[in-house]
C-alpha atoms as a PDB file:
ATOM      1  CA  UNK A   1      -4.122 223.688 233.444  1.00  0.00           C
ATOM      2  CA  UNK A   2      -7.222 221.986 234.468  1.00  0.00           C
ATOM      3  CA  UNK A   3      -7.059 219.708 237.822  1.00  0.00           C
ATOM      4  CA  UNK A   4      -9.266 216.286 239.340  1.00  0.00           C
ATOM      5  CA  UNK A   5      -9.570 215.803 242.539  1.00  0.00           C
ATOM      6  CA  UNK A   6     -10.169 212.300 243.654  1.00  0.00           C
ATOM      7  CA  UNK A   7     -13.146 211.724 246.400  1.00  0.00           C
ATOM      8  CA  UNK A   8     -15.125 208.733 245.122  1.00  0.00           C
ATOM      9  CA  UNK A   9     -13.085 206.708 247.538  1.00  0.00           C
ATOM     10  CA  UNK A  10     -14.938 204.594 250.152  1.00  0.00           C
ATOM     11  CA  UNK A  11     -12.589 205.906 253.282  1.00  0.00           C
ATOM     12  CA  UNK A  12     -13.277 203.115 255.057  1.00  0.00           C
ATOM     13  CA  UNK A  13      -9.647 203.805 256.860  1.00  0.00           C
ATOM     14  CA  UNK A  14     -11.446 206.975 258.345  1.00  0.00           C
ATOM     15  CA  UNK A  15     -13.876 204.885 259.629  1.00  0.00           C
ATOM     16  CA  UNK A  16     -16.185 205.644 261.438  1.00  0.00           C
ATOM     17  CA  UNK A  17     -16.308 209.076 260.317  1.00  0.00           C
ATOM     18  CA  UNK A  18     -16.900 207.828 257.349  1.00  0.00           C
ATOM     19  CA  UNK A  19     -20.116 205.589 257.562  1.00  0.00           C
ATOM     20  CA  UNK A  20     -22.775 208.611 257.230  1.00  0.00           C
ATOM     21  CA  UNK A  21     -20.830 211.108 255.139  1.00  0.00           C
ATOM     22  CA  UNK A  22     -17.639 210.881 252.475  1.00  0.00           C
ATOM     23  CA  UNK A  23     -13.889 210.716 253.121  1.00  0.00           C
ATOM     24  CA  UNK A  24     -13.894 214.464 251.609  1.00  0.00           C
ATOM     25  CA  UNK A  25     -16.247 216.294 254.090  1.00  0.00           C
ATOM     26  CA  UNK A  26     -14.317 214.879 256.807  1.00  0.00           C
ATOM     27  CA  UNK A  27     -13.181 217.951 258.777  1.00  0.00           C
ATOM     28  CA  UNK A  28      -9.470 219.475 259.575  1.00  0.00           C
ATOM     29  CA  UNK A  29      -9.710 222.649 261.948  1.00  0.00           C
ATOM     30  CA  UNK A  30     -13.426 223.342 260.662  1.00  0.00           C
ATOM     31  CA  UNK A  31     -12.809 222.551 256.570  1.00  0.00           C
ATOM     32  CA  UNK A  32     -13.215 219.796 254.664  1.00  0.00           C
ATOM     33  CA  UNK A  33     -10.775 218.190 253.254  1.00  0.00           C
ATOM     34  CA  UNK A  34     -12.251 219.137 249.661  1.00  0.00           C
ATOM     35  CA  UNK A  35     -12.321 222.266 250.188  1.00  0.00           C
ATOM     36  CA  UNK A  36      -8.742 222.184 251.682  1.00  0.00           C
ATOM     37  CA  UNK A  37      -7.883 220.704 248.341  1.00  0.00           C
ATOM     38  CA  UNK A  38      -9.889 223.401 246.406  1.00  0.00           C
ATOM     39  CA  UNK A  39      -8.039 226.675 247.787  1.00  0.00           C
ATOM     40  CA  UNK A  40      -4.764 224.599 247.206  1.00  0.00           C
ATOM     41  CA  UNK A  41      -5.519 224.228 243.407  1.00  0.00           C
ATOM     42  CA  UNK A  42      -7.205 227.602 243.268  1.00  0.00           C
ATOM     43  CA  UNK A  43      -4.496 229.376 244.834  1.00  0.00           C
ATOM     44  CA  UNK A  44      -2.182 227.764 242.511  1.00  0.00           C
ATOM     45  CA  UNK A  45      -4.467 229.601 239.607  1.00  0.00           C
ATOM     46  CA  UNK A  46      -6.160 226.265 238.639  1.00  0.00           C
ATOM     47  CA  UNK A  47      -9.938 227.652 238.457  1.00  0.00           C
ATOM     48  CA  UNK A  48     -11.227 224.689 236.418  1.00  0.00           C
ATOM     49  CA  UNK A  49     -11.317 221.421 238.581  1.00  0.00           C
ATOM     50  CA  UNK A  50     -12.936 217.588 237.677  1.00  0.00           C
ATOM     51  CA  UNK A  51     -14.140 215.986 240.813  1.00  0.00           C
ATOM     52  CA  UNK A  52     -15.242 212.217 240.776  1.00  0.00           C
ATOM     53  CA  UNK A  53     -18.138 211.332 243.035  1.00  0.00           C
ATOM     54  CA  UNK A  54     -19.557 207.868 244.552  1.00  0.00           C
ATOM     55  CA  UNK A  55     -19.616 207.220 248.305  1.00  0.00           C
ATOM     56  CA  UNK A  56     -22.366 209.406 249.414  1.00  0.00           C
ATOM     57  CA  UNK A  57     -22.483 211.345 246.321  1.00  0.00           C
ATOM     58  CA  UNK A  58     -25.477 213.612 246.866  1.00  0.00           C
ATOM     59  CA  UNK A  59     -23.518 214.915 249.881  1.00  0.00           C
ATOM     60  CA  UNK A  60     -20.670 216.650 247.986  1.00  0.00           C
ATOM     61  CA  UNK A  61     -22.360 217.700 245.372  1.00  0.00           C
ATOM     62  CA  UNK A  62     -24.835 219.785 247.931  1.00  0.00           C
ATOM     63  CA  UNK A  63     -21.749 220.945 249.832  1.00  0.00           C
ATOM     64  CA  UNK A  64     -20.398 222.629 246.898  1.00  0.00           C
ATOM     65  CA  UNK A  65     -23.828 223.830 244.970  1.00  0.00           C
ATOM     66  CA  UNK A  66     -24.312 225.514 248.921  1.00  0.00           C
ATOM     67  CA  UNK A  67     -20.613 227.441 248.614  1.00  0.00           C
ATOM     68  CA  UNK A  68     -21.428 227.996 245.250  1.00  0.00           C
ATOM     69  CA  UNK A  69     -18.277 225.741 244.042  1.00  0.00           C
ATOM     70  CA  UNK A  70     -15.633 228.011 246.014  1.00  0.00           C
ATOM     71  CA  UNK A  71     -15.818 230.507 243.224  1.00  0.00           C
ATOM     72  CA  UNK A  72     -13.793 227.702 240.200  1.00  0.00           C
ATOM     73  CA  UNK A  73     -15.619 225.588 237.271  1.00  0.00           C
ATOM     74  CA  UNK A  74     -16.515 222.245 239.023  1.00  0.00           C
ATOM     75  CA  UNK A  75     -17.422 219.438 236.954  1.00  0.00           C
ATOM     76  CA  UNK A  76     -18.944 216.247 238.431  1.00  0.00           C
ATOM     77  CA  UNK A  77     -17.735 213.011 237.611  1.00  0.00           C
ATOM     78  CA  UNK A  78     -20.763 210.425 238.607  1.00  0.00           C
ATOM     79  CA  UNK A  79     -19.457 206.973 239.646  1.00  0.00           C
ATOM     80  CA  UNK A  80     -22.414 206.674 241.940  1.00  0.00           C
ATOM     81  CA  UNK A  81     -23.241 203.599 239.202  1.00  0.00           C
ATOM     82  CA  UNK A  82     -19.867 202.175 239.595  1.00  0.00           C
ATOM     83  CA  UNK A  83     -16.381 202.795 241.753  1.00  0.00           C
ATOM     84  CA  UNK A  84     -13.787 203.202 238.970  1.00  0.00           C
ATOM     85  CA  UNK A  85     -10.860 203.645 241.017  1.00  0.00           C
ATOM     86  CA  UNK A  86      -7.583 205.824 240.203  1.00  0.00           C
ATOM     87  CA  UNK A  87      -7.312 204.938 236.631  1.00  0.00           C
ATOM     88  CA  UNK A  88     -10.511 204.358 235.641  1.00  0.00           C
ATOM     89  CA  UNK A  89     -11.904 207.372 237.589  1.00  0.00           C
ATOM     90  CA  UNK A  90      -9.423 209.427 235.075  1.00  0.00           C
ATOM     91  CA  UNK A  91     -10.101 207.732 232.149  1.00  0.00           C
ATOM     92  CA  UNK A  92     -13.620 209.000 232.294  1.00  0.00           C
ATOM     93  CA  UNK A  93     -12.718 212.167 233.112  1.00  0.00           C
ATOM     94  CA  UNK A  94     -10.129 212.447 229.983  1.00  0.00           C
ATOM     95  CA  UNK A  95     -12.412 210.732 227.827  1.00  0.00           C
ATOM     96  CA  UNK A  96     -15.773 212.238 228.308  1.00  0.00           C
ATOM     97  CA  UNK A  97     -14.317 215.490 228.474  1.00  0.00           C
ATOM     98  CA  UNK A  98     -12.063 215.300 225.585  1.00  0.00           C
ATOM     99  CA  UNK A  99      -8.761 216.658 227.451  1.00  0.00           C
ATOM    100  CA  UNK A 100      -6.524 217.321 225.061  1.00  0.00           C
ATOM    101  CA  UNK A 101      -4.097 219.078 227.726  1.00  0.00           C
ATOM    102  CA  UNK A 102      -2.244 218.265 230.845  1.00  0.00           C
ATOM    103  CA  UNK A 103      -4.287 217.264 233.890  1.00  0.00           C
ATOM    104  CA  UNK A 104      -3.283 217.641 237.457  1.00  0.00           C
ATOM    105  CA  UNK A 105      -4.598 214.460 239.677  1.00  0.00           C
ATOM    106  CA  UNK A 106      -4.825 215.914 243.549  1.00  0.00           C
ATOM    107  CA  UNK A 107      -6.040 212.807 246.403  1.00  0.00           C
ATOM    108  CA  UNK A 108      -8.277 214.565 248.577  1.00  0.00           C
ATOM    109  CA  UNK A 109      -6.910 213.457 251.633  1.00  0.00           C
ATOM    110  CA  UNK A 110      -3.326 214.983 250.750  1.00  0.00           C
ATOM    111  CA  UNK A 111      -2.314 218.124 252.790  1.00  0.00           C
ATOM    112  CA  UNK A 112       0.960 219.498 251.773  1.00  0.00           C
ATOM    113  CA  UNK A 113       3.002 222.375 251.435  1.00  0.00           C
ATOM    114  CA  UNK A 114       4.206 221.435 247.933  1.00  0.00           C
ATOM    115  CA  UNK A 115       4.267 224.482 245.522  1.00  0.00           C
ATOM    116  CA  UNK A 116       2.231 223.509 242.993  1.00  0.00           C
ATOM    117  CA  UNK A 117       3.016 226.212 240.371  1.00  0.00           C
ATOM    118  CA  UNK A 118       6.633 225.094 240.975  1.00  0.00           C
ATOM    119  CA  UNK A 119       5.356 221.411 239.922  1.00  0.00           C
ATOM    120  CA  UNK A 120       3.537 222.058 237.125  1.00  0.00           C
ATOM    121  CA  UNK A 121       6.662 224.299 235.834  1.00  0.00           C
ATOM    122  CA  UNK A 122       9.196 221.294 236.674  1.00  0.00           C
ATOM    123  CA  UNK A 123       6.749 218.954 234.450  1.00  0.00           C
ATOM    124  CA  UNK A 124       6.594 221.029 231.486  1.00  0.00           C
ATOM    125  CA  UNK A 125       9.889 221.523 231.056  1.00  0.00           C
ATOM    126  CA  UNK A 126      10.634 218.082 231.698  1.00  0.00           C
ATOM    127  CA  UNK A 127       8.875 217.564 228.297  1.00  0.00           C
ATOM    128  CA  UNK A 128       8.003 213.803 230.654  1.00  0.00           C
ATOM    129  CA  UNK A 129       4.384 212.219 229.277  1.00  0.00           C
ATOM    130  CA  UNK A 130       3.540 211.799 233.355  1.00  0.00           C
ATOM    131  CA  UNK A 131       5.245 213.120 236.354  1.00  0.00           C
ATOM    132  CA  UNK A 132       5.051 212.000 239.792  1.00  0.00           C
ATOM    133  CA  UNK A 133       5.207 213.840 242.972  1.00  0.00           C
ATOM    134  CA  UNK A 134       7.377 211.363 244.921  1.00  0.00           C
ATOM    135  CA  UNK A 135       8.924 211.535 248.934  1.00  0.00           C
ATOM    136  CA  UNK A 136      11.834 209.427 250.279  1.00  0.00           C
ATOM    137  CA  UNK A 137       9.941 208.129 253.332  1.00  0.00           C
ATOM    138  CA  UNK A 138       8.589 205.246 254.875  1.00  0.00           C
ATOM    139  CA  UNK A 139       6.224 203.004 252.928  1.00  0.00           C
ATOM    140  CA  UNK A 140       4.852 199.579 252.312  1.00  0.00           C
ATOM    141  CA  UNK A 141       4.931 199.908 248.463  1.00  0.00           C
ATOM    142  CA  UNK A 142       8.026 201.656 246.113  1.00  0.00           C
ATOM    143  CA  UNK A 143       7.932 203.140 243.020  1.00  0.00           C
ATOM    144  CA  UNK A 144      11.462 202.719 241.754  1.00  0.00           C
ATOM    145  CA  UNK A 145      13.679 205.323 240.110  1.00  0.00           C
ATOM    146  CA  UNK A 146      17.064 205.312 237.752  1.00  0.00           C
ATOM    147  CA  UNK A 147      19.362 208.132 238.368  1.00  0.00           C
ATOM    148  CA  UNK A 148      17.712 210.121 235.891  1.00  0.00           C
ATOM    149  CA  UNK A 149      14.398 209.577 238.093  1.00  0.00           C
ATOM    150  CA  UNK A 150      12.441 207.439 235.278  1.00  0.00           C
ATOM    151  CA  UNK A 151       9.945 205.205 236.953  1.00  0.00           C
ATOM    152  CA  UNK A 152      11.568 201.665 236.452  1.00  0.00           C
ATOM    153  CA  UNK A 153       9.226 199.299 238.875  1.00  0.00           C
ATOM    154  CA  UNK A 154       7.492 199.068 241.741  1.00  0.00           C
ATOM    155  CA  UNK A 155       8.286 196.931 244.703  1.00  0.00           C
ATOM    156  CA  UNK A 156       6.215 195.514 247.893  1.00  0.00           C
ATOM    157  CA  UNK A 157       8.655 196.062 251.025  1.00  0.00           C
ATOM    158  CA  UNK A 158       6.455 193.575 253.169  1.00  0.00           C
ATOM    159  CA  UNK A 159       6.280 191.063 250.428  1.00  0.00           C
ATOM    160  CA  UNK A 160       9.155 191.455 248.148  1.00  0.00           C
ATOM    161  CA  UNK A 161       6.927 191.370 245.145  1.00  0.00           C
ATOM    162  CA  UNK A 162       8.271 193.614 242.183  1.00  0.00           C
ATOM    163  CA  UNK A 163       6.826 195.178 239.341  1.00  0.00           C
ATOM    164  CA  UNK A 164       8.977 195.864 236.663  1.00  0.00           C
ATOM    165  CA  UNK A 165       8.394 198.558 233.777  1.00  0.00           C
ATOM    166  CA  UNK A 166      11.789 198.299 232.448  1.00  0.00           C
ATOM    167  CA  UNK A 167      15.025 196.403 233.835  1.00  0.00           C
ATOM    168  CA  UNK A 168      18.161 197.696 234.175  1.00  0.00           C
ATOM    169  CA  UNK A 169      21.351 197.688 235.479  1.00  0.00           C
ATOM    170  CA  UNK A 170      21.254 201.322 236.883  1.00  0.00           C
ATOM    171  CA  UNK A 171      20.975 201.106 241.028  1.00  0.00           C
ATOM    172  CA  UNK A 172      17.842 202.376 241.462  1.00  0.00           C
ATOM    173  CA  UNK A 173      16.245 204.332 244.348  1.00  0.00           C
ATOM    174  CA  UNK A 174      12.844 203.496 246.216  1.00  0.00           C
ATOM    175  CA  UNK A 175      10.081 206.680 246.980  1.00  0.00           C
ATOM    176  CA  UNK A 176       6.695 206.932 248.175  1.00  0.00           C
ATOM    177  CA  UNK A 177       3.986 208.389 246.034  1.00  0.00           C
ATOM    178  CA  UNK A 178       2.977 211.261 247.378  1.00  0.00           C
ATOM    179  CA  UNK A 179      -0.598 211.454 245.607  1.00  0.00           C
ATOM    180  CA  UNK A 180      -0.063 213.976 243.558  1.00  0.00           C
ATOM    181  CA  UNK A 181       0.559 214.117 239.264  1.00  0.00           C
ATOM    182  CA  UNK A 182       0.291 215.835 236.432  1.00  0.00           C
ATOM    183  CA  UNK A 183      -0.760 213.198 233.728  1.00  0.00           C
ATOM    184  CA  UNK A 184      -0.071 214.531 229.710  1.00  0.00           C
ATOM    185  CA  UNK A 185      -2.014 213.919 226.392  1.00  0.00           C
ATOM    186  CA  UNK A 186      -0.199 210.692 225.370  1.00  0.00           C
ATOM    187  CA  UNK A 187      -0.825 208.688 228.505  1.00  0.00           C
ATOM    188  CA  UNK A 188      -4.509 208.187 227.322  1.00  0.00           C
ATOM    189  CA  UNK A 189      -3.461 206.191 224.684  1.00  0.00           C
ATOM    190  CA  UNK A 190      -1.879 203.093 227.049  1.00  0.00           C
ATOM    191  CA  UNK A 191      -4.571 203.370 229.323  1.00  0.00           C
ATOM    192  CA  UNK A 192      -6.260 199.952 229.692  1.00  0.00           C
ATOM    193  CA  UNK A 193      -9.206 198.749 228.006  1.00  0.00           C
ATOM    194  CA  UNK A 194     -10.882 198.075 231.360  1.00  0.00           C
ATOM    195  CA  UNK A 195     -13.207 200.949 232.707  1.00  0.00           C
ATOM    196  CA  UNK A 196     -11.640 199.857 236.268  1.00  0.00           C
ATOM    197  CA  UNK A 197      -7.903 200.288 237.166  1.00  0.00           C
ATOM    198  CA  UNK A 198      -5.431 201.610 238.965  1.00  0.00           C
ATOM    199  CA  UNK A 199      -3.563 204.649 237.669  1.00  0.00           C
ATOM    200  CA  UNK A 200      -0.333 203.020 238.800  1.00  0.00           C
ATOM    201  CA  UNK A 201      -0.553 200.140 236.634  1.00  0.00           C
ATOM    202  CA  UNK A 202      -1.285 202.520 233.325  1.00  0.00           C
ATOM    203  CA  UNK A 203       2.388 204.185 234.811  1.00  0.00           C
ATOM    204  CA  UNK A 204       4.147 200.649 235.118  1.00  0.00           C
ATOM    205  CA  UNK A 205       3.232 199.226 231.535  1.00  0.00           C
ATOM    206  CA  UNK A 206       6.210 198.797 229.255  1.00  0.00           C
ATOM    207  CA  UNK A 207       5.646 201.428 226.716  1.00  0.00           C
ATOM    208  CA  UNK A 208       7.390 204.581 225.044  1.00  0.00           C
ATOM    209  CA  UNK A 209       5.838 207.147 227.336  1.00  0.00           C
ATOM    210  CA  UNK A 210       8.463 209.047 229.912  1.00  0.00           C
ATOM    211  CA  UNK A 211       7.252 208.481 233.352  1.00  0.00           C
ATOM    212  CA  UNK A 212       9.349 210.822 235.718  1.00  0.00           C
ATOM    213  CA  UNK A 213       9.505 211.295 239.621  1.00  0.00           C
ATOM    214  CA  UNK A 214       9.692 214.800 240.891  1.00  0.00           C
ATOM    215  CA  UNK A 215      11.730 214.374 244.375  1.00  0.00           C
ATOM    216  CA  UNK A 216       9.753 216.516 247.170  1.00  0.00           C
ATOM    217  CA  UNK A 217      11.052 215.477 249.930  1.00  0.00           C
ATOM    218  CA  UNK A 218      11.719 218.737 251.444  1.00  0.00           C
ATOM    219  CA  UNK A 219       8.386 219.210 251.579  1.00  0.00           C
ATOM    220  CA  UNK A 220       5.387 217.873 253.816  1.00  0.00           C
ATOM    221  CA  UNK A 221       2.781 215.620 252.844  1.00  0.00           C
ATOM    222  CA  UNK A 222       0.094 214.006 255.356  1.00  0.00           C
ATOM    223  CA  UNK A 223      -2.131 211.404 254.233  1.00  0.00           C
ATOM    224  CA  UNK A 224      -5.092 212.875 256.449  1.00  0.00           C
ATOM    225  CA  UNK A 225      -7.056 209.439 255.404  1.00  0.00           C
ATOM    226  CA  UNK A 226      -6.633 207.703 258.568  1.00  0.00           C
ATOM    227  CA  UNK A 227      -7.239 208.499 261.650  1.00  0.00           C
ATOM    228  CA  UNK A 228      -3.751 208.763 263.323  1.00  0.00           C
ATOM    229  CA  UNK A 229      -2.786 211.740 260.919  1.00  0.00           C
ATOM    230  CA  UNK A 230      -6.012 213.904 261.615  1.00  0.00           C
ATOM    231  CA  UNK A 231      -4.632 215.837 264.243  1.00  0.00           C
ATOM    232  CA  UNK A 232      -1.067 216.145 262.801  1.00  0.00           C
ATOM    233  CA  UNK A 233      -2.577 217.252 259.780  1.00  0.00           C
ATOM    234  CA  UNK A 234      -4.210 219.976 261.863  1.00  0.00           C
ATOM    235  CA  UNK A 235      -1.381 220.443 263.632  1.00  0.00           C
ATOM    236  CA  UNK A 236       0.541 221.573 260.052  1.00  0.00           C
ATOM    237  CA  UNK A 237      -1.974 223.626 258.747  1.00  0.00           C
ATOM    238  CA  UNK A 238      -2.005 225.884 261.946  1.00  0.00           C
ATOM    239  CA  UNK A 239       1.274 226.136 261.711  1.00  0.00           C
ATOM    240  CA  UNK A 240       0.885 227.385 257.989  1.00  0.00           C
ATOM    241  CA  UNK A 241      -1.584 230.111 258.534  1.00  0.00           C
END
């Protein structure tokens, strides 16, 4: 399986680490956060990763010619031109590339102890066209789940505004995405005409496709892209060594 890692973001929630160099050479314990990202895929056994490219684009790209790409296939994905965010970012990707496989989508500001092997086992037998890496924690935004864990809307705690992919009269159960998926062939065909989307709104459009949470709660995720979870993020990854 072939992965993208997202770092065209702006981090302007890292701020102001972020105003002379990316969100994904910010530092944890001495590494990047790419690079964290890379051993996690590469230890995994994904050796062939996509990695889109805007906010001080030259940067990354010299930080991984000078470590000669951590030893994996590294393709560029230039949206110096043009931020495409999460959707569009991966419709380029797909499209220019031709996938005609399943793609793993990793945020580069995620540090987890999720086993990914385990996730990209749990997806393909699944048989689900998209499967989400979902947490039961604290959030400002829901995806919502049936009982069978098919992504049924999203919901707005602060707001109250919903979503809805399908209704139903199933009680359904709230999660956090955890920025992690594994997107498959047929997804590319709902994605949206627009060269600039969000990933999430491909997910909530009423279609045939089988969009499926994967519950992980009993595992860790820190979103290391703001700066009151830099040092827990440290913190974890101490402890994990």
């Amino acid at each position: 399986m072939k992965a993208m890692i997202l770092a065209a973001g702006l981090g302007t929630r890292l701020k102001p680490l972020t105003d002379h160099k990316p969100k994904a050479l910010v530092e944890l314990n001495g590494t990047t956060l790419l690079e964290h990202a890379i051993n996690k895929l590469s230890q995994a056994g994904i050796f062939t990763c996509f990695i889109n490219v805007h906010h001080y684009a030259d940067l990354v790209i010299d930080f991984l010619k000078s470590n000669n790409n951590f030893g994996i296939d590294i393709i560029i994905s230039d949206e110096r031109d043009r931020l495409l965010e999460t959707g569009g970012g991966i419709k380029k990707v797909i499209q220019e590339h031709q996938l005609e496989e399943d793609l793993l989508v990793y945020n580069t500001d995620i540090i987890t102890d999720l086993s990914i092997p385990d996730f990209i086992s749990a997806h393909q037998h699944s048989k689900a066209d998209a499967t989400l890496s979902v947490k039961n924690r604290t959030s400002s935004r829901y995806l919502l789940f049936n009982p069978q864990m098919e992504l049924c809307a999203w919901k707005h705690a602060l707001n109250g505004q919903y979503k809805w992919r399908k209704k139903t009269a199933e009680e359904l159960e709230p999660f956090a995405f955890s920025g992690i998926h594994i997107i498959g062939k047929k997804v590319q065909e709902h994605f949206q005409e627009a060269d600039k989307f969000s990933i999430i709104d491909t997910y909530l459009q009423d279609s045939p496709l089988l969009i499926q949470g994967a519950d992980h709660s009993k595992y860790t995720f820190i979103d290391a892209g703001k700066p009151e979870t830099l040092g827990q993020a440290e913190a974890f990854i101490k402890n994990q060594k």
